[in-house]
Protein backbone atom coordinates (compact mmCIF):
# COMPACT_ATOMS: atom_id res chain seq x y z
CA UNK A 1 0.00 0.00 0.00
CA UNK A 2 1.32 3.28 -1.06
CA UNK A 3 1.29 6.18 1.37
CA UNK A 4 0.79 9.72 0.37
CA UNK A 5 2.10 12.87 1.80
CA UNK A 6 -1.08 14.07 2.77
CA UNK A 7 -1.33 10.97 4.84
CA UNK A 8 1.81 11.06 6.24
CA UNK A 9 1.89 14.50 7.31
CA UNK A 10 -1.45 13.97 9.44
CA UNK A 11 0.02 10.96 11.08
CA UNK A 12 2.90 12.81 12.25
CA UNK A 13 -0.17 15.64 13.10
CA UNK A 14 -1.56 13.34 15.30
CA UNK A 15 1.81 12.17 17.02
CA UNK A 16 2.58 15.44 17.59
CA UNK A 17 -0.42 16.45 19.13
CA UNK A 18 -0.68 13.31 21.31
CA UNK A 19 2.97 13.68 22.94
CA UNK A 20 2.96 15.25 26.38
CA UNK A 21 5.80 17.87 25.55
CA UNK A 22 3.62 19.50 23.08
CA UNK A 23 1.37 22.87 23.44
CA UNK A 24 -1.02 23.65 20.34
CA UNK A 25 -0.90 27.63 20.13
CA UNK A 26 -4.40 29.07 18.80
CA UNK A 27 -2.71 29.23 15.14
CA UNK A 28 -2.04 25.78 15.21
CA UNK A 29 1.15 25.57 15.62
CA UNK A 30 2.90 22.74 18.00
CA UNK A 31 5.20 24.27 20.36
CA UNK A 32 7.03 22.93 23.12
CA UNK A 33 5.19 23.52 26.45
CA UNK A 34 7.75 25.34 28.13
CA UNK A 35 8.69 27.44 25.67
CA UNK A 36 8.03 31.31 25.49
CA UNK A 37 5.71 30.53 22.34
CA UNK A 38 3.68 28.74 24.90
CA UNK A 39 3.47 31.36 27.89
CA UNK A 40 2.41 33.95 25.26
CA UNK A 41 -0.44 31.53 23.58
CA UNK A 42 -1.58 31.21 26.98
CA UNK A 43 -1.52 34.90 27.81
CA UNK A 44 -3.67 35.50 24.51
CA UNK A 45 -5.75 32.81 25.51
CA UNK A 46 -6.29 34.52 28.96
CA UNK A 47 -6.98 38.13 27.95
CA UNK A 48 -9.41 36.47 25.22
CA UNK A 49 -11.13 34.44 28.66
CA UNK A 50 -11.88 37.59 30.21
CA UNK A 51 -12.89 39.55 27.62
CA UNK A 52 -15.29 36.99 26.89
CA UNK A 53 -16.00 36.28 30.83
CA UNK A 54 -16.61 40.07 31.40
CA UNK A 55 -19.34 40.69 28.65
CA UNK A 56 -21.53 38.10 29.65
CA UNK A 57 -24.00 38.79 33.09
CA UNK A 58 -23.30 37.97 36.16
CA UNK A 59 -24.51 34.56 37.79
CA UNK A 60 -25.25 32.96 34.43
CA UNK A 61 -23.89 29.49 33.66
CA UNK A 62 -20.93 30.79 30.78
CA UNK A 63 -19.79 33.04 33.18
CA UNK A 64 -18.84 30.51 35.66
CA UNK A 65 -17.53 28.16 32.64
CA UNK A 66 -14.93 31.04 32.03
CA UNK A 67 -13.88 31.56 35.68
CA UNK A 68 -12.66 27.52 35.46
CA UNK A 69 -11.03 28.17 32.27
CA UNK A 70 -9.57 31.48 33.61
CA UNK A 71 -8.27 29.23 36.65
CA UNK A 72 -6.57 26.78 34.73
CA UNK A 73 -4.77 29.12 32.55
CA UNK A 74 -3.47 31.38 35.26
CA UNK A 75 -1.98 28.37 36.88
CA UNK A 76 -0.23 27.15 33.40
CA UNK A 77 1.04 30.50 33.22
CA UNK A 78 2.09 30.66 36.69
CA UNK A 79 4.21 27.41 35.76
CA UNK A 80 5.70 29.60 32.76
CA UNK A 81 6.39 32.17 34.44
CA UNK A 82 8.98 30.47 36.72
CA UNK A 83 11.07 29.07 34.18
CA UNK A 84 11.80 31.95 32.73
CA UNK A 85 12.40 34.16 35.70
């Protein structure tokens, strides 16, 4: 059986994306999770979660979906942070 390119590059895709050392930015791009690629995509990603967070009203279901989201990624960015200090 003959294996195209196409198919090749989406099984490396899918490696890539399923090793542990590996951060997809909101581009797409795989990056290396403790690289400064990473710490930025999650800054992005955290400014987006509270713009987001902040224009919808308070008590409702999405807002409280965002304020896990916004935990999560402070903490990953806390983690960042540290290496680079």
């Amino acid at each position: 059986m003959k294996v195209t390119r196409n198919q090749i590059r989406k099984m490396i895709s899918s490696l890539l994306l399923e090793s542990s050392d590996s951060h997809r930015c909101l581009d797409g791009r795989i990056v290396p999770h403790d690289s400064e690629d990473c710490y930025l995509d999650i800054c992005a990603r955290i400014e987006d979660a509270e713009h987001a967070r902040n224009t919808s009203s308070g008590g409702t279901a999405t807002r409280v979906y965002y304020n896990g989201i916004l935990a999560d990624l402070r903490k990953k960015k806390r983690r960042l942070a540290k290496s680079f200090e």
